[in-house]
N, C-alpha and C. Protein backbone atom coordinates (compact mmCIF):
# COMPACT_ATOMS: atom_id res chain seq x y z
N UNK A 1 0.83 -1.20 0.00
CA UNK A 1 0.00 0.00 0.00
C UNK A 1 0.87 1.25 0.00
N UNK A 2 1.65 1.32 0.93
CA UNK A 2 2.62 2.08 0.64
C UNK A 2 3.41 2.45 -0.24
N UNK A 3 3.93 1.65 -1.00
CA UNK A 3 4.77 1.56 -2.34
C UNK A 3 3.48 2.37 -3.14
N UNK A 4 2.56 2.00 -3.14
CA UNK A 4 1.46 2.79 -4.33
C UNK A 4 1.19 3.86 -4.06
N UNK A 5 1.20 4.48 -2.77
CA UNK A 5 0.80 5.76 -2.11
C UNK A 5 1.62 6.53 -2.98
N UNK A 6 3.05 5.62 -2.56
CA UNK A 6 4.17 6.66 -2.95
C UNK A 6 4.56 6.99 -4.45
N UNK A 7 3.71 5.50 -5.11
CA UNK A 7 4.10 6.06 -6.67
C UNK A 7 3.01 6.95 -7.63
N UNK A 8 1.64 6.73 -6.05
CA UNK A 8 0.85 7.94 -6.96
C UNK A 8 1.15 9.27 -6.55
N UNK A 9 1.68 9.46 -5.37
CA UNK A 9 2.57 10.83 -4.92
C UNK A 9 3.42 11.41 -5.95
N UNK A 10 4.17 10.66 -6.69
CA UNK A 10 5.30 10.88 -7.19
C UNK A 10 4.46 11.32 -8.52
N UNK A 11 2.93 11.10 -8.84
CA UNK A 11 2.13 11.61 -10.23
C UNK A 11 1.90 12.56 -10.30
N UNK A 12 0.86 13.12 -9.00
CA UNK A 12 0.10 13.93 -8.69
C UNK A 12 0.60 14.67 -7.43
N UNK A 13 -0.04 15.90 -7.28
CA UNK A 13 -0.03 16.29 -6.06
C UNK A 13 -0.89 15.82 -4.80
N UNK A 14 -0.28 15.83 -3.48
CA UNK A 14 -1.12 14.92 -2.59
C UNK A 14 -1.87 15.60 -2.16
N UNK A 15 -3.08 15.69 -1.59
CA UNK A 15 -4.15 16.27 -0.92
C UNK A 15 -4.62 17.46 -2.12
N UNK A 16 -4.92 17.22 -2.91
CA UNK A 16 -5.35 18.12 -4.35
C UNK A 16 -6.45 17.05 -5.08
N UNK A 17 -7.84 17.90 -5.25
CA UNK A 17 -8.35 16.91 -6.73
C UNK A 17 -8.01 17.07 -7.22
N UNK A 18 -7.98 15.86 -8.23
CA UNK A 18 -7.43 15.89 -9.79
C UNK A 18 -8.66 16.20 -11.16
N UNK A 19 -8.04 16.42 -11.91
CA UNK A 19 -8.19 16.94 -12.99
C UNK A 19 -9.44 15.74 -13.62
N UNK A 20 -9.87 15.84 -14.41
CA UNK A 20 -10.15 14.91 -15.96
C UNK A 20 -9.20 14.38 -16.57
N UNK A 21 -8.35 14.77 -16.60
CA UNK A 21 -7.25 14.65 -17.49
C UNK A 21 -6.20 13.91 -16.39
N UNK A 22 -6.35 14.59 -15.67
CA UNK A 22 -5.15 13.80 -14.43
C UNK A 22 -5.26 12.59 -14.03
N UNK A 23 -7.05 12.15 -13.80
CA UNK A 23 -7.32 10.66 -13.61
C UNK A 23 -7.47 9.59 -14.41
N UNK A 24 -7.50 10.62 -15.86
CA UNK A 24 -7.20 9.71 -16.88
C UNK A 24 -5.68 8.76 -17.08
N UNK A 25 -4.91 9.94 -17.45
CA UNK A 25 -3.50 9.89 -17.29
C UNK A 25 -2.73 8.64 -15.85
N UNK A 26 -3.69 8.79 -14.43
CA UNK A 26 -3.46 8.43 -13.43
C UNK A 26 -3.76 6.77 -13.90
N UNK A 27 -4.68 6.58 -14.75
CA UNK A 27 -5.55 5.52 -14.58
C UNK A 27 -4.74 4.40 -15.29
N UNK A 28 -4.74 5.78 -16.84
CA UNK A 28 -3.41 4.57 -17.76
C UNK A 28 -2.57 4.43 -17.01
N UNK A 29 -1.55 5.51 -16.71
CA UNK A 29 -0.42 4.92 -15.83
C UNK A 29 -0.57 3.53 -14.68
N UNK A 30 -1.69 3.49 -14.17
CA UNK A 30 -1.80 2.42 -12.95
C UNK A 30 -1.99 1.39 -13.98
N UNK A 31 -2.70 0.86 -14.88
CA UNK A 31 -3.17 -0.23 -15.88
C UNK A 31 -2.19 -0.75 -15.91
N UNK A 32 -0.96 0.28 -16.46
CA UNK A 32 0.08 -0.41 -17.01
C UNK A 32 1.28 -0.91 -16.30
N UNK A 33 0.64 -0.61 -14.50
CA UNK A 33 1.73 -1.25 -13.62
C UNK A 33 1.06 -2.45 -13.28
N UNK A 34 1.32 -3.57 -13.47
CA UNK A 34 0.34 -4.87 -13.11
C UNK A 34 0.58 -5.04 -11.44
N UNK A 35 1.70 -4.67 -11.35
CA UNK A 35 2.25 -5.32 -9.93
C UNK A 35 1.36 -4.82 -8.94
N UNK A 36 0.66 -3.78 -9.02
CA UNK A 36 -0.33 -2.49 -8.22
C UNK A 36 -1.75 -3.32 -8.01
N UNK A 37 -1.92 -4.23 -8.95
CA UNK A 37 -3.41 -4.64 -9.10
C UNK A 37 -3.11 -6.19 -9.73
N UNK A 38 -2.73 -6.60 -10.28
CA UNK A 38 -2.49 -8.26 -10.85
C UNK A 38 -2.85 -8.87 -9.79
N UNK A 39 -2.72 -9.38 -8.98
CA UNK A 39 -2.75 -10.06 -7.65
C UNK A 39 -4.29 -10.32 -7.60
N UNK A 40 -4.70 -8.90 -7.71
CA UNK A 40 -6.27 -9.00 -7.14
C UNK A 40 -7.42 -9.39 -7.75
N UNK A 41 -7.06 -9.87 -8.99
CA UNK A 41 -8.06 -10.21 -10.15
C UNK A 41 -8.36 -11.00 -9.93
N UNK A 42 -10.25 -11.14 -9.92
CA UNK A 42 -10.67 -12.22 -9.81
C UNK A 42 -11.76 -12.23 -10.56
N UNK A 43 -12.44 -13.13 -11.17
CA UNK A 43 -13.11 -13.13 -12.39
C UNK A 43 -14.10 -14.29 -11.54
N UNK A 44 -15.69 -13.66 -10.88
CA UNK A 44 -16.28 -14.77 -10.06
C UNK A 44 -17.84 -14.53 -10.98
N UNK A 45 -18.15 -15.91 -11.91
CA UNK A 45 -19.39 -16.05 -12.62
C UNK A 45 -20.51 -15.68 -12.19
N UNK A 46 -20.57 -15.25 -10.65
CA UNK A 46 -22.28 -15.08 -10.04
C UNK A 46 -22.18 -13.67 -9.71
N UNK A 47 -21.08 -12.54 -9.77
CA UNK A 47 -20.96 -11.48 -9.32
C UNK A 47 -19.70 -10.72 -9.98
N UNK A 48 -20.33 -9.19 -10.01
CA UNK A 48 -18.93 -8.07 -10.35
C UNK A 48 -17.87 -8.28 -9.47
N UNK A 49 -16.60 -8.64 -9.58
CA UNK A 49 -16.25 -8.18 -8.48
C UNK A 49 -15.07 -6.99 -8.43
N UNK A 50 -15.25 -6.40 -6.93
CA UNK A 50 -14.22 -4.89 -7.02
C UNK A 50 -13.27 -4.43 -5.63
N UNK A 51 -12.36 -4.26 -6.21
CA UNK A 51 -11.31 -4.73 -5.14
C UNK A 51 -10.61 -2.75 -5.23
N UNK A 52 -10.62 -2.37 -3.65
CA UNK A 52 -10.27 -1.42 -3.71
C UNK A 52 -8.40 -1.47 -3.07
N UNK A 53 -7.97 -0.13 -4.33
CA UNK A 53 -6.65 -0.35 -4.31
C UNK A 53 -6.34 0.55 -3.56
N UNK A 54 -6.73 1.95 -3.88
CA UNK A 54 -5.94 2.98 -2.24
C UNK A 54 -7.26 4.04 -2.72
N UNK A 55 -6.92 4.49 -1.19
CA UNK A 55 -8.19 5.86 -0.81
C UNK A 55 -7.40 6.97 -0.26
N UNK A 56 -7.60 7.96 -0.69
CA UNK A 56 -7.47 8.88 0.18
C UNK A 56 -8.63 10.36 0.40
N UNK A 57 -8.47 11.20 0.51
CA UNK A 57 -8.96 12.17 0.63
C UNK A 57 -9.84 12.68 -0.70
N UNK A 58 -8.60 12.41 -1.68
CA UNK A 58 -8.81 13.39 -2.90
C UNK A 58 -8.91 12.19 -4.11
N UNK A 59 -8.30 10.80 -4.00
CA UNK A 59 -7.53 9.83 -5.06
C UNK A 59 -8.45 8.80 -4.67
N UNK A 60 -9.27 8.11 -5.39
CA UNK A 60 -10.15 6.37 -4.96
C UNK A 60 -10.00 5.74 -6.03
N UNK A 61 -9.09 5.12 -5.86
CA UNK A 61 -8.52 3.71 -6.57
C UNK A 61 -9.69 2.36 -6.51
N UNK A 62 -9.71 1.78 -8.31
CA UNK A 62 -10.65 0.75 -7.84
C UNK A 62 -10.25 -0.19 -8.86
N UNK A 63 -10.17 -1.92 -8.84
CA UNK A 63 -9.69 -2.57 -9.51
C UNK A 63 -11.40 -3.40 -10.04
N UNK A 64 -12.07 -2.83 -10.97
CA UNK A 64 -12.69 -4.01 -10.96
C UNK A 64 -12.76 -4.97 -12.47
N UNK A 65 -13.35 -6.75 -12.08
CA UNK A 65 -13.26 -7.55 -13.12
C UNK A 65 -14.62 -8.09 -13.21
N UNK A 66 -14.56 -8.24 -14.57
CA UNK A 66 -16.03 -8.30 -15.00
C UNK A 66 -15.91 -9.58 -16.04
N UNK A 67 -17.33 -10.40 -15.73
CA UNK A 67 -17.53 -11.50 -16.78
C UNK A 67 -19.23 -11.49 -17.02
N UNK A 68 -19.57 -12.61 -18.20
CA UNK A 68 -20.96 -12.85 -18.51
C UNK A 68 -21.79 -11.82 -18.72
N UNK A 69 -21.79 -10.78 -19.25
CA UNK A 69 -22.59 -9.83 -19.14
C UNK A 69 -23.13 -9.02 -17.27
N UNK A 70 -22.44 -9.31 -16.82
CA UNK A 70 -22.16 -8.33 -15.56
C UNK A 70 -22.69 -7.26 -15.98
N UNK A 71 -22.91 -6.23 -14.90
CA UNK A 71 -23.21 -4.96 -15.14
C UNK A 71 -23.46 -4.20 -13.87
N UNK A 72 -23.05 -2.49 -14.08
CA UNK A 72 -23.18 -1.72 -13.01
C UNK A 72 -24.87 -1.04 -12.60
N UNK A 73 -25.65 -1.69 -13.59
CA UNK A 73 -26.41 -0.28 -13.62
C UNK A 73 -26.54 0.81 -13.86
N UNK A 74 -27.90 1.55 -14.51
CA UNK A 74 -27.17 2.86 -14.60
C UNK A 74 -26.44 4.11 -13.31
N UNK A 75 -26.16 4.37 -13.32
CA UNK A 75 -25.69 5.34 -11.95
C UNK A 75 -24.83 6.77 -12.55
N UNK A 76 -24.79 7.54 -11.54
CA UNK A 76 -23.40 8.51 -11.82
C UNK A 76 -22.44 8.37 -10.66
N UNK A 77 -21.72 9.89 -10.09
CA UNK A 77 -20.75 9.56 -9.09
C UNK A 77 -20.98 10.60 -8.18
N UNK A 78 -22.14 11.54 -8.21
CA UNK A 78 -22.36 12.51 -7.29
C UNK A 78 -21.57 13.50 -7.42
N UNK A 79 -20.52 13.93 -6.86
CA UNK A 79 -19.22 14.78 -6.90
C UNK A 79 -18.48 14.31 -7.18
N UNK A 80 -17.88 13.07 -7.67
CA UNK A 80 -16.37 13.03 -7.66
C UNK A 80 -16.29 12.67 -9.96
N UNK A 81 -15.41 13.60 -9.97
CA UNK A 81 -15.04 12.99 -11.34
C UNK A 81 -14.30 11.86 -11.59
N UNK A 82 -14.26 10.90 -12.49
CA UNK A 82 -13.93 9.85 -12.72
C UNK A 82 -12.92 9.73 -14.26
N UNK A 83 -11.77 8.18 -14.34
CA UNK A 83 -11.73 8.20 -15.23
C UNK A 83 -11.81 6.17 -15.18
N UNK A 84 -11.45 5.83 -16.10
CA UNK A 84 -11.75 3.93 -16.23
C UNK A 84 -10.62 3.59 -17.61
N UNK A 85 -9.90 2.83 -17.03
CA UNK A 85 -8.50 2.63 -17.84
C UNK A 85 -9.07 0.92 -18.02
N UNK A 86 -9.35 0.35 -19.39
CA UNK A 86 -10.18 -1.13 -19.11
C UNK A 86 -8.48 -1.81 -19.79
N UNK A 87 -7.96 -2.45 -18.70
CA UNK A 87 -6.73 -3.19 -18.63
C UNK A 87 -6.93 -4.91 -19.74
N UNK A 88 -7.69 -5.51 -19.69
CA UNK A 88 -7.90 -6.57 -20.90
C UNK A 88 -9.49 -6.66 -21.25
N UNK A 89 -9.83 -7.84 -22.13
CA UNK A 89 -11.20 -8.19 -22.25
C UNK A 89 -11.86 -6.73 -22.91
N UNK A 90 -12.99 -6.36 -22.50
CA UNK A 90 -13.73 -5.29 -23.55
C UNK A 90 -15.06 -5.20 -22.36
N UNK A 91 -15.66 -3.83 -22.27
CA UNK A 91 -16.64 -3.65 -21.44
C UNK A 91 -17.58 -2.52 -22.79
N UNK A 92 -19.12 -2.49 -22.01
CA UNK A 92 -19.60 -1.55 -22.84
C UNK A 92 -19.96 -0.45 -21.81
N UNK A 93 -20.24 0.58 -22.65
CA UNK A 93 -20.69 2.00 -21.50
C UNK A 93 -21.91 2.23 -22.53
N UNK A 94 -23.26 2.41 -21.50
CA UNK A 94 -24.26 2.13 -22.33
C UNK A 94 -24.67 3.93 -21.46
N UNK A 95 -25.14 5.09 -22.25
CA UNK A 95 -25.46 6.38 -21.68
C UNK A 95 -26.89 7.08 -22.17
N UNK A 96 -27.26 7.98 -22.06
CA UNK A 96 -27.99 8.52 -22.69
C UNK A 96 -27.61 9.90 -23.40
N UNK A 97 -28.50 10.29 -24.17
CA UNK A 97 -28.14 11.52 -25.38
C UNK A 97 -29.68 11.87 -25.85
N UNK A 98 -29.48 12.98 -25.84
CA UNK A 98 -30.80 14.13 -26.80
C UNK A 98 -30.61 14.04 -28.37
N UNK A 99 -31.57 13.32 -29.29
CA UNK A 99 -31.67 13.08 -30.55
C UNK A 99 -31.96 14.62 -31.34
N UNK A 100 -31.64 14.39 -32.55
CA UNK A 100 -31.91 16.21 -33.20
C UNK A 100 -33.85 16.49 -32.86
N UNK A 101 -34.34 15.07 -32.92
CA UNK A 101 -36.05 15.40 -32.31
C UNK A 101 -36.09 15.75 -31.22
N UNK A 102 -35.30 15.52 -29.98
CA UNK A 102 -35.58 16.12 -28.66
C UNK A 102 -35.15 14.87 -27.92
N UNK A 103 -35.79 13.96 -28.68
CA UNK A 103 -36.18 12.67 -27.26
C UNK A 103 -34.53 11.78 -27.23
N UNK A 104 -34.86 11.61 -25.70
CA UNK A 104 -33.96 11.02 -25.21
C UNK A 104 -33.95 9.35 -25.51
N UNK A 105 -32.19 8.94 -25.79
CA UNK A 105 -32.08 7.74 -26.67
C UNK A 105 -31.06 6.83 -25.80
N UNK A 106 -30.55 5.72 -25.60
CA UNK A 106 -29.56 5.49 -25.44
C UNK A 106 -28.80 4.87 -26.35
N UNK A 107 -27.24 5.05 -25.80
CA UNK A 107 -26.43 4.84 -27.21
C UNK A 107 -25.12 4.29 -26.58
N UNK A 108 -24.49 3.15 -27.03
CA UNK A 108 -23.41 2.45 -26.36
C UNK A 108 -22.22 2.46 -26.96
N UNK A 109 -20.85 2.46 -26.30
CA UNK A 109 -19.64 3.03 -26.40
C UNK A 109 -19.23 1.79 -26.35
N UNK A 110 -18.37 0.76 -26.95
CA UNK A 110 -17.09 0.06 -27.06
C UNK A 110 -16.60 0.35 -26.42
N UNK A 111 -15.74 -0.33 -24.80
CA UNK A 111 -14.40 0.41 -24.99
C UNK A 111 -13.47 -1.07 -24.67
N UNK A 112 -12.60 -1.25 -25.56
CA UNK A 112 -12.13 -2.10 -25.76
C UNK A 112 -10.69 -1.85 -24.83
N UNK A 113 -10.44 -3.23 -24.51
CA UNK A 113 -8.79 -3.11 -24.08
C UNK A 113 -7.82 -2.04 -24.30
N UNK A 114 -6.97 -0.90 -23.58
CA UNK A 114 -6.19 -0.02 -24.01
C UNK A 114 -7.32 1.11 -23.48
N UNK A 115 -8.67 1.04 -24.14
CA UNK A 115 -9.01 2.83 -23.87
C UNK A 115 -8.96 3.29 -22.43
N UNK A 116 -9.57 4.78 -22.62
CA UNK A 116 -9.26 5.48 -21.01
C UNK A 116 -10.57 6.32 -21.58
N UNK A 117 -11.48 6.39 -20.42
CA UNK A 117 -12.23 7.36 -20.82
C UNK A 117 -13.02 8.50 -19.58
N UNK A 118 -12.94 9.37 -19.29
CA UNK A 118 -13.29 10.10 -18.20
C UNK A 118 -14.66 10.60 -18.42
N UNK A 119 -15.33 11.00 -17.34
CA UNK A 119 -16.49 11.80 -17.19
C UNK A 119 -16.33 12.96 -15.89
N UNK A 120 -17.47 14.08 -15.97
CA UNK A 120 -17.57 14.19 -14.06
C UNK A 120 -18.68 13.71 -13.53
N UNK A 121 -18.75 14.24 -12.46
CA UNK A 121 -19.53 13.54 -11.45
C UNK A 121 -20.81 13.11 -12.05
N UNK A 122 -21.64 13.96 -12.48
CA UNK A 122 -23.11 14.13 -12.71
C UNK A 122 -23.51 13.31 -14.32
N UNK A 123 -22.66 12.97 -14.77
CA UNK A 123 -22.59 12.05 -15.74
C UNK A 123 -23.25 10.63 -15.45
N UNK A 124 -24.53 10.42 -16.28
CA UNK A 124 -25.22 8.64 -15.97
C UNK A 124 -24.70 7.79 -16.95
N UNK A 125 -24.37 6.85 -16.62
CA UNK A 125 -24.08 5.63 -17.45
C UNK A 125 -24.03 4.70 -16.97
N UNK A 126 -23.67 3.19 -17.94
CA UNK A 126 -24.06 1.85 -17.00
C UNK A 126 -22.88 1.32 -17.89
N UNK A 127 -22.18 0.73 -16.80
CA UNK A 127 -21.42 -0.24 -17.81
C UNK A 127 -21.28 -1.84 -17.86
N UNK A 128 -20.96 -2.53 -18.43
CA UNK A 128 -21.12 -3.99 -18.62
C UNK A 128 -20.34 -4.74 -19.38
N UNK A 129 -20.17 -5.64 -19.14
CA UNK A 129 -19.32 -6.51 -19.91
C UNK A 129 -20.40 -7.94 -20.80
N UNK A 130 -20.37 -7.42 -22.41
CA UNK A 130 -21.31 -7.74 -22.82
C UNK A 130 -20.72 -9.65 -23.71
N UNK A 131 -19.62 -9.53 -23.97
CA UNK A 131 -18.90 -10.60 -24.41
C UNK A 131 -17.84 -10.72 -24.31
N UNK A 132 -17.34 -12.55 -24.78
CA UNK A 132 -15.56 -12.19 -24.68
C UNK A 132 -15.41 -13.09 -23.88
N UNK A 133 -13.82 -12.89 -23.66
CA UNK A 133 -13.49 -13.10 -22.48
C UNK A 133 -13.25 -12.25 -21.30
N UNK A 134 -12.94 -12.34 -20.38
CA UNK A 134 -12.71 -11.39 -18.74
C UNK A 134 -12.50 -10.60 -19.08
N UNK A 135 -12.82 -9.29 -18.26
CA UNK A 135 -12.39 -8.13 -18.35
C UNK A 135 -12.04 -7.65 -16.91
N UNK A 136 -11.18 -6.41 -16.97
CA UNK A 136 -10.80 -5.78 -16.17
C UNK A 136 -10.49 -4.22 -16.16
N UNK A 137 -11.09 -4.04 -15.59
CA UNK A 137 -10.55 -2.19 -15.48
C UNK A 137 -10.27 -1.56 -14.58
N UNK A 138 -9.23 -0.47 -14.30
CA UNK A 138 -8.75 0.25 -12.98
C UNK A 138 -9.88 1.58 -13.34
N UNK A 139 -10.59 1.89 -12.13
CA UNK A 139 -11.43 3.23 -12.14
C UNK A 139 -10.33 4.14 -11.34
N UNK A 140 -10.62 5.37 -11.16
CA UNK A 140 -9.63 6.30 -10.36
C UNK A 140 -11.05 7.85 -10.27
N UNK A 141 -10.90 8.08 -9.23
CA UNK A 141 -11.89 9.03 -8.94
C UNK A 141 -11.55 9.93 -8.11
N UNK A 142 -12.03 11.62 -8.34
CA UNK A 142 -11.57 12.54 -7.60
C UNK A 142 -12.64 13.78 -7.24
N UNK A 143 -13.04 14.21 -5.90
CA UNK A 143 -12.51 13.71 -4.53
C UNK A 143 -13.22 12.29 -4.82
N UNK A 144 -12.47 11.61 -3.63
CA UNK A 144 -12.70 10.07 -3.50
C UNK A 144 -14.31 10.10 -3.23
N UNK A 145 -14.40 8.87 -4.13
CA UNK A 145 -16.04 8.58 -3.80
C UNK A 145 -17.06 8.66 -2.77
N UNK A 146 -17.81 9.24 -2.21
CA UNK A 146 -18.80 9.15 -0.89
C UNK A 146 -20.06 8.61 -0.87
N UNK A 147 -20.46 8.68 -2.07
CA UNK A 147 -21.95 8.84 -2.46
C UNK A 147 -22.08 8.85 -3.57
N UNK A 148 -23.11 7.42 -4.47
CA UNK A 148 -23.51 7.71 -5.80
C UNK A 148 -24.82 7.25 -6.14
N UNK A 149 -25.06 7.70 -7.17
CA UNK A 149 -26.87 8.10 -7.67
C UNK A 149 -27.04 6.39 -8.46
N UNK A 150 -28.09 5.52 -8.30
CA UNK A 150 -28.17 4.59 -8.98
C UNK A 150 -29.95 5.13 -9.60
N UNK A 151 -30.12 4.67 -10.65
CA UNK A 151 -31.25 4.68 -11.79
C UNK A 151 -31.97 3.64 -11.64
N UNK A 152 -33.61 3.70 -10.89
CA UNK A 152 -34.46 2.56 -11.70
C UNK A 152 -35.45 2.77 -12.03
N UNK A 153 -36.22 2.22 -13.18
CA UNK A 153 -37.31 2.62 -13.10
C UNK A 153 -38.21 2.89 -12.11
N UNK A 154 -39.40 3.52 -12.13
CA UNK A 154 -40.24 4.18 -11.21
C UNK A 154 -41.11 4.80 -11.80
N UNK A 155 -42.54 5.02 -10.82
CA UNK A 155 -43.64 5.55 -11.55
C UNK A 155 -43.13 7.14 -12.22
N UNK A 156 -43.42 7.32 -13.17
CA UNK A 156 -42.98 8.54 -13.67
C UNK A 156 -41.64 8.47 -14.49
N UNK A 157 -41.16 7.48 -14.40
CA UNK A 157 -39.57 7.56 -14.97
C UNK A 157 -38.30 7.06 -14.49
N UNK A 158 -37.29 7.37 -14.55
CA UNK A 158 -35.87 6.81 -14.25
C UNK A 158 -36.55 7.69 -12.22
N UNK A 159 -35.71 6.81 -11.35
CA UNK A 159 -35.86 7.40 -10.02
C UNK A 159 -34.67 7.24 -9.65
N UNK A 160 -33.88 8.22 -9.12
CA UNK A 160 -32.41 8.21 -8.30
C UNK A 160 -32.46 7.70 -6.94
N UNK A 161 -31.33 6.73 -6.41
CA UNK A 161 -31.51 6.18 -5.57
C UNK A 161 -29.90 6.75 -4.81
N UNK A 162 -30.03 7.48 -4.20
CA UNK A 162 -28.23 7.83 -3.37
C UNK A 162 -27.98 6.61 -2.58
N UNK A 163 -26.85 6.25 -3.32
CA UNK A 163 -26.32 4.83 -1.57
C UNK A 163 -24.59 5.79 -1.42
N UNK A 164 -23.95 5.55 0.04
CA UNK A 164 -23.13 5.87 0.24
C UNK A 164 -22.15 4.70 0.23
N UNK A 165 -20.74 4.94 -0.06
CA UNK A 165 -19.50 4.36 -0.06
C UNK A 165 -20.05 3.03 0.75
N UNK A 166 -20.50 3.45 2.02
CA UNK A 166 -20.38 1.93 3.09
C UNK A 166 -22.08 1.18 2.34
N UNK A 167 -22.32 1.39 2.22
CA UNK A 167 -23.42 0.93 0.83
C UNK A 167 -22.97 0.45 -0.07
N UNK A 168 -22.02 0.99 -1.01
CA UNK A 168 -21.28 0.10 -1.94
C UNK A 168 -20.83 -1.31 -1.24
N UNK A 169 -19.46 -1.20 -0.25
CA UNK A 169 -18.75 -2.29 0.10
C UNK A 169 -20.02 -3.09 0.59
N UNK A 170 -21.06 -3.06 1.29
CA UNK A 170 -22.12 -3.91 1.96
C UNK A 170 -22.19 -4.73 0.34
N UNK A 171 -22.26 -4.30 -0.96
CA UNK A 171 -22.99 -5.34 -1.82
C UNK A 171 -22.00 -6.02 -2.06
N UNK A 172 -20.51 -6.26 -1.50
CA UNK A 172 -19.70 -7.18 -1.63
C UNK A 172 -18.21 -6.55 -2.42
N UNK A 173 -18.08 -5.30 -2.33
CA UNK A 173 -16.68 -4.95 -2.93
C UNK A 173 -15.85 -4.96 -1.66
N UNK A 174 -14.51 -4.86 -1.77
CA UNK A 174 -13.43 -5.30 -1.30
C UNK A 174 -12.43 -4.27 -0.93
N UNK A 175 -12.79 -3.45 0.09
CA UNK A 175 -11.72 -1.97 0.52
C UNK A 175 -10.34 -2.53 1.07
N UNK A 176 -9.44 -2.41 0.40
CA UNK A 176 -8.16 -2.18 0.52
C UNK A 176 -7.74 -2.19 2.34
N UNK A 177 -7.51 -2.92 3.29
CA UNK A 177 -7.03 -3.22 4.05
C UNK A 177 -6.57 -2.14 4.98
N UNK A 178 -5.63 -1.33 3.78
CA UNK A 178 -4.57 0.21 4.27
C UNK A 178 -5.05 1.05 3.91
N UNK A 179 -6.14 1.28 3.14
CA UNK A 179 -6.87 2.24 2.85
C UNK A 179 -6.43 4.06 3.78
N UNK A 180 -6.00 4.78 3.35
CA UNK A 180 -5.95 6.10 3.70
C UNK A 180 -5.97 7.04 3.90
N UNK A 181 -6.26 8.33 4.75
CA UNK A 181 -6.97 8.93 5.04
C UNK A 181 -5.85 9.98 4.87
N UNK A 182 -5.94 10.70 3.71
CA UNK A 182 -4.95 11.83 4.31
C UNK A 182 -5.21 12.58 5.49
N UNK A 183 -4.07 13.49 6.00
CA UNK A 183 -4.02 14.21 7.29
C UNK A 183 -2.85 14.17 7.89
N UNK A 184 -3.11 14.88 9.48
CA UNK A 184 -1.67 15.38 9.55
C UNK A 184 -1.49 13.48 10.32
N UNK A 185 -2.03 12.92 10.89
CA UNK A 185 -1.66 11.06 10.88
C UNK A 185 -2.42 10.51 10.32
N UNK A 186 -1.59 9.69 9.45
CA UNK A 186 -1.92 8.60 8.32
C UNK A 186 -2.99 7.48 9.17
N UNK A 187 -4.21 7.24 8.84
CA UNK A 187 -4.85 6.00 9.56
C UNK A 187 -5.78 5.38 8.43
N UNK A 188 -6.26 4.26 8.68
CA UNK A 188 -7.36 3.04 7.98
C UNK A 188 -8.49 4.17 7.81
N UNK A 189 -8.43 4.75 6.69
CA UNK A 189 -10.11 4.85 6.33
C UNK A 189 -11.40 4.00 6.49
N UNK A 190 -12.14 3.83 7.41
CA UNK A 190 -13.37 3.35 7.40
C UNK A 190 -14.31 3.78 6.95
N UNK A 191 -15.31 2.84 6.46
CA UNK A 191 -16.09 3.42 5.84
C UNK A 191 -17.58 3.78 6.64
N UNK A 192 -18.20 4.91 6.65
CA UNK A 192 -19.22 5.14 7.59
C UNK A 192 -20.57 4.50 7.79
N UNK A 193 -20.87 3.92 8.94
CA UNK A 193 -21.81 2.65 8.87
C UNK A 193 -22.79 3.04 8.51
N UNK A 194 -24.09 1.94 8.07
CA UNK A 194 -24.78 2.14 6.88
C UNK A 194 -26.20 3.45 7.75
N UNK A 195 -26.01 3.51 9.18
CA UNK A 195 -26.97 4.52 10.40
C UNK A 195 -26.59 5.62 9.61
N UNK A 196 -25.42 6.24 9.15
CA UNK A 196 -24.62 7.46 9.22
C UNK A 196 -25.29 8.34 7.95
């Protein structure tokens, strides 16, 4: 954990959000260190699974692997901008868009092995892994994740549903052990129980 702290220190500035561009950049760069995330891949047929690599204040590292048509749902990220570096295999990003008639359409993005693609916060999309073999992608998000909007139908239309961070890990993702909290002492980020 340390070793990664220190080689995303050595990217970015510490206790600063990053950019669009910075978590992009952040994201390829991490893809292409296996040693940071290889370990943690796990490719399980009944579930997404997502393994968190480091937290801090401003930086939320996330390793996840995807099979069978998996999928996130639609959702956004509340405040934090995002970018998704997809390390092998192929995922889809399925979004919505305003047609030259008005009405709203959805329309799906490839992103194959190699791409990087960012959004900010308030951005909906769903992504999935529609064929193939395994996939994997490093997410990177800035400020670190707290809170995000999930989409379901509902009388009237799409209905937003806010779950927080300790909401996420409850459906089975995997927070990083050393997880960190910037400040003036370094400690285990916990995540705030589901009362909070």
């Amino acid at each position: 954990m340390t070793e990664l702290r220190d080689w995303i220190y050595a990217r970015v500035a510490a206790g600063e959000n990053l950019s669009r561009l910075q978590l992009a950049d952040l994201a390829v760069a991490l893809g292409r260190e296996p040693r940071f995330w290889a370990e943690h891949v796990r490719h399980d047929p009944n579930t997404r699974y997502f393994h968190q690599l480091y937290r801090d204040l401003n930086v939320d590292v996330w390793l996840i692997c995807w099979l069978d048509a998996q999928d996130t749902g639609y959702h956004d990220h509340d405040l934090s901008s995002g970018a998704v570096y997809v390390v092998e295999g192929a995922l889809c990003e399925d979004y919505f868009y305003r047609d030259a008639g008005g009405w709203i359409n959805v329309e799906t993005r490839a992103r194959p092995a190699g791409e990087v693609f960012d959004f900010d916060g308030s951005s909906i999309h769903g992504m999935r892994h529609s064929a193939g073999p395994p996939a994997s992608s490093i997410h990177v998000y800035s400020p670190a994740l707290w809170r995000m909007g999930y989409y379901e139908p509902g009388e009237g239309g799409l209905r937003r549903t806010s779950i927080t961070y300790a909401d996420e890990m409850a459906g089975g993702g995997h927070a990083h052990p050393d997880a960190l909290v910037a400040g003036e002492s370094a400690r285990p980020l916990e995540p705030a129980s589901a009362g909070e």
